[in-house]
Protein backbone atom coordinates (compact mmCIF):
# COMPACT_ATOMS: atom_id res chain seq x y z
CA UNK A 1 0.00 0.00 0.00
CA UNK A 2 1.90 3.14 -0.73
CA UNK A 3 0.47 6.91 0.09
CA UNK A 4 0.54 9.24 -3.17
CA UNK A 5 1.63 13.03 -1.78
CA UNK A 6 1.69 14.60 -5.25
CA UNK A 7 -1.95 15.26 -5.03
CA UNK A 8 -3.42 18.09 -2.88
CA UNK A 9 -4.79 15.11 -0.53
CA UNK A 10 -2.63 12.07 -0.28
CA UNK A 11 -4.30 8.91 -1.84
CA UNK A 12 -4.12 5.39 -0.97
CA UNK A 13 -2.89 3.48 -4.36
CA UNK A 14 -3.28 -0.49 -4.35
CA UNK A 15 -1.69 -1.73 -7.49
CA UNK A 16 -1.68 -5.23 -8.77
CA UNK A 17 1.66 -4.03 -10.58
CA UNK A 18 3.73 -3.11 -7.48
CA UNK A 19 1.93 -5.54 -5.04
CA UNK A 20 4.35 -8.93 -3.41
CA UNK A 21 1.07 -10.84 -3.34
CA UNK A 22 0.50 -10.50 -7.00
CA UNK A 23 -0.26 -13.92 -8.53
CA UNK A 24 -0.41 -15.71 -5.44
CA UNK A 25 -3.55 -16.97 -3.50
CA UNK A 26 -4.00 -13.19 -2.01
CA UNK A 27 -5.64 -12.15 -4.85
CA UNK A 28 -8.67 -14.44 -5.02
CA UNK A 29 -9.74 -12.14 -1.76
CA UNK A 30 -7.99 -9.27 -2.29
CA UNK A 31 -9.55 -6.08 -2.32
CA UNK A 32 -8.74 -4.85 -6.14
CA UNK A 33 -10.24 -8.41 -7.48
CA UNK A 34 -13.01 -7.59 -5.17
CA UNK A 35 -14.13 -4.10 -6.75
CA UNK A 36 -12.63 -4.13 -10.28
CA UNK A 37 -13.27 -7.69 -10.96
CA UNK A 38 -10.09 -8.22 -13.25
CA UNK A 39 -6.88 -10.05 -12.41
CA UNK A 40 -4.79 -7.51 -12.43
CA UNK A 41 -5.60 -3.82 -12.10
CA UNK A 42 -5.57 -0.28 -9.80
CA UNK A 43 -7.97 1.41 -7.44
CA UNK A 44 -7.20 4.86 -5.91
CA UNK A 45 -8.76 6.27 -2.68
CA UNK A 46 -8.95 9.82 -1.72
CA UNK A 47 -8.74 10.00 2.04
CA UNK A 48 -12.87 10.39 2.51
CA UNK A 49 -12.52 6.91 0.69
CA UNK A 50 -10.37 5.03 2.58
CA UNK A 51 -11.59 5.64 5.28
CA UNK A 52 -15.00 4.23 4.63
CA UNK A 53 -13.18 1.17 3.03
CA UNK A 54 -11.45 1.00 6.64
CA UNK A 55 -14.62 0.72 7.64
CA UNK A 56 -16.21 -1.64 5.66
CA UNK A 57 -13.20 -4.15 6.40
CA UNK A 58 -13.26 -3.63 9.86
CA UNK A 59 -17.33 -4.69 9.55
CA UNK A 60 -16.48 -7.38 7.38
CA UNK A 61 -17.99 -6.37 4.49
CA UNK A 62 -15.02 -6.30 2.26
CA UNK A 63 -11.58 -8.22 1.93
CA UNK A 64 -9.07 -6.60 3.99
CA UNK A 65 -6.35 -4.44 2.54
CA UNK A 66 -3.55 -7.05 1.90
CA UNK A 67 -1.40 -4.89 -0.21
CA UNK A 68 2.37 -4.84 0.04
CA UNK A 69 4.06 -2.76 -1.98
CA UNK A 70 7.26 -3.91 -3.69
CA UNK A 71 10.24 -2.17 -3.25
C-alpha cells in the first residue's frame, strides 16, 4: 500500500503491478479483485474513501487491505 503526496490530498494506491502478493492466492480475496473484478488492475482512494473502506473491512464487508508494496 503506498500513500501518493503529489496530489493536494494524499491517496491510498493499491496496485496489482507493485503488489508482493500479485499472482499468489491473495488475490482471489484481495480487495482490487473484489471491486474491479479483473486479475490484475488499480484502485485509488482519496482519504474520505479510505476511510470508509477502513470501515467496511473492519465490519467485514469487504476483503481486507492485503497490499504490500514492492520495493
Amino acid at each position: 500500500m503506498e500513500q501518493r503526496h503529489d496530489s493536494p490530498r494524499p491517496s491510498l494506491v493499491i496496485s496489482c503491478d507493485t503488489c508482493t502478493m500479485r499472482a499468489t492466492d491473495a488475490c482471489d480475496d484481495c480487495l482490487v479483485t473484489a471491486l474491479v473484478d479483473a486479475p490484475e488492475g488499480a484502485v485509488v482512494f482519496d482519504l474520505e474513501e479510505e476511510r470508509a473502506v477502513r470501515l467496511l473491512v473492519r465490519k467485514g464487508m469487504v476483503p481486507t487491505i492485503r497490499h504490500h508494496a514492492a520495493g
